[in-house]
N, C-alpha and C. Protein backbone atom coordinates (compact mmCIF):
# COMPACT_ATOMS: atom_id res chain seq x y z
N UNK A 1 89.39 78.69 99.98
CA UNK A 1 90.43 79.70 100.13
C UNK A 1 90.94 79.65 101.57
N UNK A 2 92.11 79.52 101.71
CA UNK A 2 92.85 79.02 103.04
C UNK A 2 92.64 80.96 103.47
N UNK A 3 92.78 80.91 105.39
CA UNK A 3 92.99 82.22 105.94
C UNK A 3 94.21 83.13 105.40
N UNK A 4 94.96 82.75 104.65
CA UNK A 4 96.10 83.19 104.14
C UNK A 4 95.77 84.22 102.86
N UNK A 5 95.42 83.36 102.12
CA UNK A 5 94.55 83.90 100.51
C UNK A 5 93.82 84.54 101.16
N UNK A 6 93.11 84.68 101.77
CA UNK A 6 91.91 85.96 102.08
C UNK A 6 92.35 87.30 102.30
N UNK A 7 93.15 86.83 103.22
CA UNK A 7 94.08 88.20 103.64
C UNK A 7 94.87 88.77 102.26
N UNK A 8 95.45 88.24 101.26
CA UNK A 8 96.06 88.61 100.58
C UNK A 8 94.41 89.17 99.25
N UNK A 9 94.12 88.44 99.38
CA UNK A 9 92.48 89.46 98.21
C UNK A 9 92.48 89.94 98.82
N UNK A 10 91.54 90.19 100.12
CA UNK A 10 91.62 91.81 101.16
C UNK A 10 92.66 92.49 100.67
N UNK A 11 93.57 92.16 101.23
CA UNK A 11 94.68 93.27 100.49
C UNK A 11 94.92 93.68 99.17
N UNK A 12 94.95 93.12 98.43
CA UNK A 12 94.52 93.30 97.16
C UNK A 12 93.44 94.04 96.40
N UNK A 13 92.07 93.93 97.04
CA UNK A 13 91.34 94.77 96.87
C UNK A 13 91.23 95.99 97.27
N UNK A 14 91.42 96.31 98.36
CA UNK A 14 92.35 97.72 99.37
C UNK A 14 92.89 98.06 97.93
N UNK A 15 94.11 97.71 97.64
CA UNK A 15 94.63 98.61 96.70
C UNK A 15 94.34 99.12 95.89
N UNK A 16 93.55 98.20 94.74
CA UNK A 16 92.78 98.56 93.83
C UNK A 16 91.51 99.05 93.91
N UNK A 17 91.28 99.69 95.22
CA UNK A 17 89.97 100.80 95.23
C UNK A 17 91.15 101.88 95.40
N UNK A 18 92.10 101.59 96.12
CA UNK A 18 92.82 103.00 96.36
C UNK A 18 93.21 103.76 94.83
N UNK A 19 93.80 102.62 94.44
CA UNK A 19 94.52 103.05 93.16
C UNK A 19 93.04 103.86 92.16
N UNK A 20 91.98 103.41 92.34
CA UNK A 20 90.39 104.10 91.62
C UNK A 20 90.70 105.20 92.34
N UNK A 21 90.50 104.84 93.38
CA UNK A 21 90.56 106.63 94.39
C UNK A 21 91.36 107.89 93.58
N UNK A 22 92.70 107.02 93.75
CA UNK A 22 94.11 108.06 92.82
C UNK A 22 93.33 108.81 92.05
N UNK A 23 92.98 107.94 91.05
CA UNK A 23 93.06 108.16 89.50
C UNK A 23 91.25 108.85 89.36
N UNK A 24 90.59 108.72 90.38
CA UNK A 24 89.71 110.15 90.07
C UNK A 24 90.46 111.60 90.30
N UNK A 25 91.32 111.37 91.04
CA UNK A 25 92.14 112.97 91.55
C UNK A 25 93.47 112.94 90.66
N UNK A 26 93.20 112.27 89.47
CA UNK A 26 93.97 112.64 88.11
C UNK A 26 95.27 112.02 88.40
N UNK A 27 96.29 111.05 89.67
CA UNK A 27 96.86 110.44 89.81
C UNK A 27 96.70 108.90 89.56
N UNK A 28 98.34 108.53 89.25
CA UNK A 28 98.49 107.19 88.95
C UNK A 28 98.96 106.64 89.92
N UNK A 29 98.56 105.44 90.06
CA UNK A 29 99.13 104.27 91.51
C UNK A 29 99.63 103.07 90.40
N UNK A 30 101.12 102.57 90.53
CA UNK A 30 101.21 101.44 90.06
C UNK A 30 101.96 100.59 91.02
N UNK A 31 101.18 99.34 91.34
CA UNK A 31 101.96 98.15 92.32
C UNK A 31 103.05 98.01 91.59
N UNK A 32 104.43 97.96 92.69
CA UNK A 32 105.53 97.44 92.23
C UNK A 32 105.92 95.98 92.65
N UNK A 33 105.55 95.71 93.77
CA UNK A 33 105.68 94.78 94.79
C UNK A 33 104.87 94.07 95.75
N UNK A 34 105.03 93.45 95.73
CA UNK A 34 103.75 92.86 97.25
C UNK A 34 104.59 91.95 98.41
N UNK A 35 106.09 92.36 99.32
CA UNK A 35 106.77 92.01 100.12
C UNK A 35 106.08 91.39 101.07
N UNK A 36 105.38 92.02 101.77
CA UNK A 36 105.04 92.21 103.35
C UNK A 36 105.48 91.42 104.48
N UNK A 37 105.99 92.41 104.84
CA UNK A 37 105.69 93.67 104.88
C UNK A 37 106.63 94.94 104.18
N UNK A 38 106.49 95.52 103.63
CA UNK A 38 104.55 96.52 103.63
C UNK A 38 104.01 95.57 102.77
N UNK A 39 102.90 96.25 102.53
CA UNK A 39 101.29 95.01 101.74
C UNK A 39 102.23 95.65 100.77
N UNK A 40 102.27 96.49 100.12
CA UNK A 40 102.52 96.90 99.01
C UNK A 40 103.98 98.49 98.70
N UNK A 41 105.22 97.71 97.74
CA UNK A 41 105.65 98.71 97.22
C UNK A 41 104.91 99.78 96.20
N UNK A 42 104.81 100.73 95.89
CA UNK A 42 104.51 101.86 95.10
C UNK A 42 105.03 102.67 94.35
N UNK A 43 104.57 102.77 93.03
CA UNK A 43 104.81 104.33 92.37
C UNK A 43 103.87 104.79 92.27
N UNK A 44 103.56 106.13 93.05
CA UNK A 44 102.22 107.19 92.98
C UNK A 44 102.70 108.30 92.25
N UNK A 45 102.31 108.38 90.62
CA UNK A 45 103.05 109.66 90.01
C UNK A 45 104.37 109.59 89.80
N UNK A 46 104.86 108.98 89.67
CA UNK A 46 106.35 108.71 89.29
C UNK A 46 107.20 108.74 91.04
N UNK A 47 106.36 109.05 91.76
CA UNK A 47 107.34 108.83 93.30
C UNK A 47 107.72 107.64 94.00
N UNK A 48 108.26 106.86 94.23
CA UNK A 48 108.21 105.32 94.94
C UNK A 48 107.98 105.38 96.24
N UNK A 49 106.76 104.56 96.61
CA UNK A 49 106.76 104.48 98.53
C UNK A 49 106.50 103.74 98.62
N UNK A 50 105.97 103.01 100.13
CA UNK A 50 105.14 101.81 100.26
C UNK A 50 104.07 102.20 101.20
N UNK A 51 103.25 101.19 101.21
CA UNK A 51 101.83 100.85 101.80
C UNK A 51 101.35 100.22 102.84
N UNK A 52 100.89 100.31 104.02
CA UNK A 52 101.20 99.55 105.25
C UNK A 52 99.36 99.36 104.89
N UNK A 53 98.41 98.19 105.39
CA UNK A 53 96.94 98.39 105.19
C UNK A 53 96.81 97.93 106.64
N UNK A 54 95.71 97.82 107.44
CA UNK A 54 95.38 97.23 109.00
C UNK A 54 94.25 97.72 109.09
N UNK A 55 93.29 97.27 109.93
CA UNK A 55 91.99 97.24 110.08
C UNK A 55 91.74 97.59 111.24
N UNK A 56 90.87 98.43 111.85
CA UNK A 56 89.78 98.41 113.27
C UNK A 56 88.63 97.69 113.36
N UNK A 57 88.42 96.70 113.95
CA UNK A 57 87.74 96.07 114.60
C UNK A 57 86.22 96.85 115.34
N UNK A 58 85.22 96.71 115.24
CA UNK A 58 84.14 97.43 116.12
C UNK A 58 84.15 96.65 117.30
N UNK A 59 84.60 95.38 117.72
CA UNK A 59 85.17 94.65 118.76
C UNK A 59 85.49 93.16 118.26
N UNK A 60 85.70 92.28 119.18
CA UNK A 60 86.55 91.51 119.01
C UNK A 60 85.38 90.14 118.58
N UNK A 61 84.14 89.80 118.86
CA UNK A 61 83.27 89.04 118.26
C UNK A 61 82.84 89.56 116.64
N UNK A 62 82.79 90.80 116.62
CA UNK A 62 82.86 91.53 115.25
C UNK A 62 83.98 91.44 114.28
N UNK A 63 84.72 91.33 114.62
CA UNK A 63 86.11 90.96 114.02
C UNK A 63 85.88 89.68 113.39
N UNK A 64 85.91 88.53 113.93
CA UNK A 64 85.85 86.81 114.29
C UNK A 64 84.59 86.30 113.51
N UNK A 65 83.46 87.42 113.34
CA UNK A 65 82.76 86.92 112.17
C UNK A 65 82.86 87.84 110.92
N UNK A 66 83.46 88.45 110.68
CA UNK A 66 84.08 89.47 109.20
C UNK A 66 85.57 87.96 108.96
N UNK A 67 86.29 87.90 110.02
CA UNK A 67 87.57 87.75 109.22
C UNK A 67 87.27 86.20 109.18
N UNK A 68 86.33 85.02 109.91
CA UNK A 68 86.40 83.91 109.79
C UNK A 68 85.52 83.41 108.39
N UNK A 69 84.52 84.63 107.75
CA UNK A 69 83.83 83.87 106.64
C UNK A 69 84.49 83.61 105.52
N UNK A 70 85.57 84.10 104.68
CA UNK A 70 86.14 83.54 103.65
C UNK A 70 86.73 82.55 103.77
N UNK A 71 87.35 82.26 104.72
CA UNK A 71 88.64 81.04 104.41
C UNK A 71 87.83 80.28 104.77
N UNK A 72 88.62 78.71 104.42
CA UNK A 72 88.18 77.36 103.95
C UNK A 72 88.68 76.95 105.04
N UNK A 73 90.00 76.96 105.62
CA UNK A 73 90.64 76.56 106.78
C UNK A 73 90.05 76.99 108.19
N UNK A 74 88.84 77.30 108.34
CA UNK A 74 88.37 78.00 109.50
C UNK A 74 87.38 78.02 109.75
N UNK A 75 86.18 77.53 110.88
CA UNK A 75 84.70 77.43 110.41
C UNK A 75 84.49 79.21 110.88
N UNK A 76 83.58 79.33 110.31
CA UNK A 76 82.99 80.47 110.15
C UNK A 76 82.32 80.34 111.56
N UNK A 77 82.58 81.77 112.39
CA UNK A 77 82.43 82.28 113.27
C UNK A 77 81.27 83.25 113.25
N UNK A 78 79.90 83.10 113.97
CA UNK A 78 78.89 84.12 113.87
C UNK A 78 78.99 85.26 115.10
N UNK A 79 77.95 86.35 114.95
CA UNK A 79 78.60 87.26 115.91
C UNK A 79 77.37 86.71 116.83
N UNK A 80 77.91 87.11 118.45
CA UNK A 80 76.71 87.20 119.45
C UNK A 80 75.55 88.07 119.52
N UNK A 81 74.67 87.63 119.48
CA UNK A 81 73.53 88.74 119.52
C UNK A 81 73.76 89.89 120.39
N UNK A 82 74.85 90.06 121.67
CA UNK A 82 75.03 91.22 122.21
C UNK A 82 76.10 91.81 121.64
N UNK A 83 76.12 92.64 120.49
CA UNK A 83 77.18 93.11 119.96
C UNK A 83 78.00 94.43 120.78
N UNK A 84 77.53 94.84 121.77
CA UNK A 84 78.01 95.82 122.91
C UNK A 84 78.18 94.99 123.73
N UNK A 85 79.42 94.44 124.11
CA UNK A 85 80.12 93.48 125.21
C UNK A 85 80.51 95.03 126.03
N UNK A 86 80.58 94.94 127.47
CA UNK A 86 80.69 95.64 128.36
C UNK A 86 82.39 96.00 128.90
N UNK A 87 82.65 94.56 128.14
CA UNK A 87 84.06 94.50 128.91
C UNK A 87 84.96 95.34 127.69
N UNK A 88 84.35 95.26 126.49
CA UNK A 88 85.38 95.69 125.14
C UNK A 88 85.60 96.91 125.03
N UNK A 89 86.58 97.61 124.52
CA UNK A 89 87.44 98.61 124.18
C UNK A 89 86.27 99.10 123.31
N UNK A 90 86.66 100.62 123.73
CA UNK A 90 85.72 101.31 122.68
C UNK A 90 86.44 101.35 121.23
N UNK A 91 85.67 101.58 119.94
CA UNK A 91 85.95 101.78 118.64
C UNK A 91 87.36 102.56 118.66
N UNK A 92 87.14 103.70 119.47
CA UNK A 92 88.20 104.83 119.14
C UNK A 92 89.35 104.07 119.49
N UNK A 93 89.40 103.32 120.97
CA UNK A 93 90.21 102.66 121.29
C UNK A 93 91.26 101.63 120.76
N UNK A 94 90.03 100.77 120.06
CA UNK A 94 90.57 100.14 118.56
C UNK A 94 91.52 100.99 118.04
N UNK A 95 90.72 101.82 117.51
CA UNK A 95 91.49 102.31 116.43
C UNK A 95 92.89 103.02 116.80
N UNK A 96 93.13 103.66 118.06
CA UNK A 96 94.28 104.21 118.51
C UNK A 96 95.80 102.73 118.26
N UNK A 97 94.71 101.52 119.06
CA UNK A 97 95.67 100.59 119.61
C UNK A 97 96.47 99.89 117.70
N UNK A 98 95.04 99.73 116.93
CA UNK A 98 95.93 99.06 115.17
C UNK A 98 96.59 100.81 114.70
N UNK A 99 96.72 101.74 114.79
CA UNK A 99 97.49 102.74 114.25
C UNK A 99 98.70 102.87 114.88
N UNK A 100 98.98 102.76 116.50
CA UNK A 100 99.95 102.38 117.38
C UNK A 100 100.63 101.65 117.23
N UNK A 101 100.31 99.99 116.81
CA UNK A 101 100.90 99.53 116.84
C UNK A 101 101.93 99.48 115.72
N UNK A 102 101.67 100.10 114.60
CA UNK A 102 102.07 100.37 113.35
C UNK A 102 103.42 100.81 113.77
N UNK A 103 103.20 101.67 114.67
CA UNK A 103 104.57 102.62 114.89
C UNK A 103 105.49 101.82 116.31
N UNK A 104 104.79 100.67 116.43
CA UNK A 104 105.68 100.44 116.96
C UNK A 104 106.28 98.92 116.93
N UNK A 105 106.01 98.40 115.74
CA UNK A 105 106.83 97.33 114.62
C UNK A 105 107.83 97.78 114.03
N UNK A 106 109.33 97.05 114.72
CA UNK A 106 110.28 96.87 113.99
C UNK A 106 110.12 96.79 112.61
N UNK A 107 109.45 95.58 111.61
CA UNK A 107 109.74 95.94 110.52
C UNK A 107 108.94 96.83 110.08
N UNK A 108 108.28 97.38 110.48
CA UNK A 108 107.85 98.68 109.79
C UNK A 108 108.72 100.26 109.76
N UNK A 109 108.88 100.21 111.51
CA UNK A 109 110.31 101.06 111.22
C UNK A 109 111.54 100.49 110.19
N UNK A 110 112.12 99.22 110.07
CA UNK A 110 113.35 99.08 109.46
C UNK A 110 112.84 99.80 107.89
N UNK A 111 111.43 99.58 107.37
CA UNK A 111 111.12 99.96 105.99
C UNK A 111 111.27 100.82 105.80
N UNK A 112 110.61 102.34 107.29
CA UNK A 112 110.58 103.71 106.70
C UNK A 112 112.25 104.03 106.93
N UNK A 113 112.81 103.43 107.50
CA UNK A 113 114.77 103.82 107.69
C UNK A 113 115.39 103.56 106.44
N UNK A 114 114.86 102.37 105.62
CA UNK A 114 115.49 102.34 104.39
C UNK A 114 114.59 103.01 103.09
N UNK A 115 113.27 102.91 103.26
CA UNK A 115 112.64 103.41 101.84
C UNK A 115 111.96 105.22 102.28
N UNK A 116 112.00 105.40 103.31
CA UNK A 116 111.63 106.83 103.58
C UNK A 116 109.86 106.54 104.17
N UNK A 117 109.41 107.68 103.87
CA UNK A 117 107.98 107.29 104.93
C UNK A 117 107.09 106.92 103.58
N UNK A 118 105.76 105.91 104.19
CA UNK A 118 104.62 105.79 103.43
C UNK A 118 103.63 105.60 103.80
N UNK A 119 102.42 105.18 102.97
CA UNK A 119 101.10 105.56 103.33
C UNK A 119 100.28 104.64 104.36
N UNK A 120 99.67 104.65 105.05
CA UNK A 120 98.94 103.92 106.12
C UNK A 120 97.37 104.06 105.92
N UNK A 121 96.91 102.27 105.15
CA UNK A 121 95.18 102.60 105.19
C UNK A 121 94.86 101.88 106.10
N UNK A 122 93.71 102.51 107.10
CA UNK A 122 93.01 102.04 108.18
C UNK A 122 91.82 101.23 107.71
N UNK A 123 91.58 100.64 107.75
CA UNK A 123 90.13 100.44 107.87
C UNK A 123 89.08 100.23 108.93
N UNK A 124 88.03 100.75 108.72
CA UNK A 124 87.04 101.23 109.82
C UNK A 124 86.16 100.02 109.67
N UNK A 125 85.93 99.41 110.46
CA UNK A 125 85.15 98.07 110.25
C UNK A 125 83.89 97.97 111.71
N UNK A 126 82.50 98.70 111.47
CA UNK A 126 81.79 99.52 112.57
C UNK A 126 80.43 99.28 112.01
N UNK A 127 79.68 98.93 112.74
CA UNK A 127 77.95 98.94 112.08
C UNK A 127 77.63 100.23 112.25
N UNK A 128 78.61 101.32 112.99
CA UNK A 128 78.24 102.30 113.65
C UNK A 128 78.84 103.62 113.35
N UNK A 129 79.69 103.38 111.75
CA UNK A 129 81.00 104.51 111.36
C UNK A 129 79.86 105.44 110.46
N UNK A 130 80.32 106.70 110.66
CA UNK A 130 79.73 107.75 109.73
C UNK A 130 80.66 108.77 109.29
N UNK A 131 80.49 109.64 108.79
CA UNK A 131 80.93 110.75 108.89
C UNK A 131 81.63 111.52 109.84
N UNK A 132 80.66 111.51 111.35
CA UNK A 132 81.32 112.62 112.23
C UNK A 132 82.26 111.47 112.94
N UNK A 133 81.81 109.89 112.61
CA UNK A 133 82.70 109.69 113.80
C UNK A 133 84.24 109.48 112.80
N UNK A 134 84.19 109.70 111.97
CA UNK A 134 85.24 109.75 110.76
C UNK A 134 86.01 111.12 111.14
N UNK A 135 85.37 111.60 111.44
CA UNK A 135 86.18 113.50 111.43
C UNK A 135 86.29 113.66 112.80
N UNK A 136 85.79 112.47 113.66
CA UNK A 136 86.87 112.91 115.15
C UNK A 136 87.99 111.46 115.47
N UNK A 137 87.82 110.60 114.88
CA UNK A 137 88.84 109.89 114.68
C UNK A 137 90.18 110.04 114.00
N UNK A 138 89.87 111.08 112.65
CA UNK A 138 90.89 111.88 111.92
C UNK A 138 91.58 112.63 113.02
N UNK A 139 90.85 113.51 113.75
CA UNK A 139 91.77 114.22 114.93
C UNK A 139 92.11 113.23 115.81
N UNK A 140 91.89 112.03 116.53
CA UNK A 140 92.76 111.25 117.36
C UNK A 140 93.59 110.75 116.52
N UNK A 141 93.78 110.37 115.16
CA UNK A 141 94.88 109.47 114.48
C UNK A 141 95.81 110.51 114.27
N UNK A 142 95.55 111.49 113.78
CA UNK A 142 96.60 113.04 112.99
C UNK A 142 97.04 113.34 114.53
N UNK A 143 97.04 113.43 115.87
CA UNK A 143 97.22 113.33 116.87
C UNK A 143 98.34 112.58 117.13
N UNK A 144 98.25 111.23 117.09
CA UNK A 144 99.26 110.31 116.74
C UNK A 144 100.25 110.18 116.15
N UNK A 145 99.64 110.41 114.23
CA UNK A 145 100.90 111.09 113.97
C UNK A 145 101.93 112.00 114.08
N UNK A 146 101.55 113.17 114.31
CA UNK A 146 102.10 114.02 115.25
C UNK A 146 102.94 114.12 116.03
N UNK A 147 102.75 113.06 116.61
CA UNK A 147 103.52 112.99 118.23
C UNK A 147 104.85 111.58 117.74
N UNK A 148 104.69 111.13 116.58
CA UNK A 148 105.89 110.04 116.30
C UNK A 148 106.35 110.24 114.77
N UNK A 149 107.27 109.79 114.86
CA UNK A 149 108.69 110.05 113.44
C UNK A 149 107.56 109.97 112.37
N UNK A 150 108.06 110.58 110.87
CA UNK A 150 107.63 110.50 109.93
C UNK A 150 107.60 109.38 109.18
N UNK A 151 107.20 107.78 110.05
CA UNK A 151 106.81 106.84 108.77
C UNK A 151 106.00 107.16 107.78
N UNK A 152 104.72 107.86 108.48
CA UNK A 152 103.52 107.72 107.54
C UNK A 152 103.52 109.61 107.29
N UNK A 153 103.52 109.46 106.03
CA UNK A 153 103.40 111.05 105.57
C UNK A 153 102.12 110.95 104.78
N UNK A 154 101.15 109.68 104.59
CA UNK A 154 99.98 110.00 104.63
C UNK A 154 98.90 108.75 105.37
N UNK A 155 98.18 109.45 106.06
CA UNK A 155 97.24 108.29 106.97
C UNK A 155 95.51 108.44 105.63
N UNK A 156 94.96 107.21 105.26
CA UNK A 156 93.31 107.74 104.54
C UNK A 156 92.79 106.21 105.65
N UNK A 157 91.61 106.71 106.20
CA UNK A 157 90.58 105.74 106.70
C UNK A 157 89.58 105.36 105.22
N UNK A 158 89.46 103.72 105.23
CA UNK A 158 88.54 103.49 104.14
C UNK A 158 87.04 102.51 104.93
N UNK A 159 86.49 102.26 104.26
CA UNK A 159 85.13 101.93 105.05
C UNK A 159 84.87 100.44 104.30
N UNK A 160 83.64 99.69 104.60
CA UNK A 160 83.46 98.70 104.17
C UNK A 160 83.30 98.48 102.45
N UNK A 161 83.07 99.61 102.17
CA UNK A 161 82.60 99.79 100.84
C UNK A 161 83.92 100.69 99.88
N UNK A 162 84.81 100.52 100.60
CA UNK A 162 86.08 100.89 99.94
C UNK A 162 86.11 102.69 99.27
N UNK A 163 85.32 103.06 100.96
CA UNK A 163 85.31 104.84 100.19
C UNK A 163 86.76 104.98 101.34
N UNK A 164 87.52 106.13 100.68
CA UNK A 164 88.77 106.61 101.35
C UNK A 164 88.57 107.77 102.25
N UNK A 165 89.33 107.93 102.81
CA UNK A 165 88.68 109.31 103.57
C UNK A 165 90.52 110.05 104.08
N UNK A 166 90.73 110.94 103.28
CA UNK A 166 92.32 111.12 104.00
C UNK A 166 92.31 111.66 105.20
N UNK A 167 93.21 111.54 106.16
CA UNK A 167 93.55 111.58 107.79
C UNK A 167 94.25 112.72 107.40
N UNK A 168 95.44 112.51 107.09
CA UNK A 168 97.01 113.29 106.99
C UNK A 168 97.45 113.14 105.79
């Protein structure tokens, strides 16, 4: 599986836990599209939006061995035994800088100017994510949103194991 295909199952699977997610809370998710960008057009309940997906990193050797093991085109990258590099951005940091940058891609703005705002899944990618650090990251991201235009009228953090967690 080339680095290309991976990214697109990742994405793919993202959806279809989301769309499980929906449909325990008695909503329907049906893919209309798969452009990207966004990963995905939508009908949630008869409404049409789209889907932006992006990931946080727990740092950047952590990253490089998650995203280098599927593809075929890439040798697989192991992590360093010092997984606290001194020099790296903290988690939160991560996570400010992939939600940021969201808002500040042209084609992501040109999408919410023509299709209206849509949903943004994070993913938390952390040997070290729980709960609380879930519910103070919700307040730095809802923070964010806040403070910039209504692309995303809903933010959910999901975890390795494809649980959702809504932001906004």
């Amino acid at each position: 599986m080339k680095r290309r295909e991976a990214k697109d199952v990742h994405e793919k699977t993202v959806l279809d836990s989301f769309k499980t997610m929906l449909a325990k809370e008695g909503r329907v998710l049906s893919i209309l599209e798969r452009p990207d960008p966004p990963d995905a057009i939508v009908d949630i309940d008869g409404n049409k939006s789209w889907i932006e997906i992006t990931e946080a990193m727990f740092n950047k050797d952590y990253a490089r061995n998650i995203t280098s093991f599927p593809p075929d085109d890439a040798a697989h990258v192991y992590s360093e035994q010092n997984l606290l590099g001194e020099s790296e951005e903290t988690f939160e940091q991560n996570v400010i800088k992939v939600v940021s940058k969201k808002y500040e891609k042209a084609s992501i703005r040109s999408i919410y100017s023509t299709n209206g705002s849509g949903i943004l899944l994070v993913g938390l990618f952390s040997p070290f994510v729980d709960i609380e650090v879930i519910n103070d990251l919700s307040q730095v991201v809802s923070e964010i949103v806040r403070n910039n235009d209504a692309r995303f009228n809903q933010v959910y953090f999901y975890d390795r194991a494809h649980n959702f967690y809504k932001v906004v």
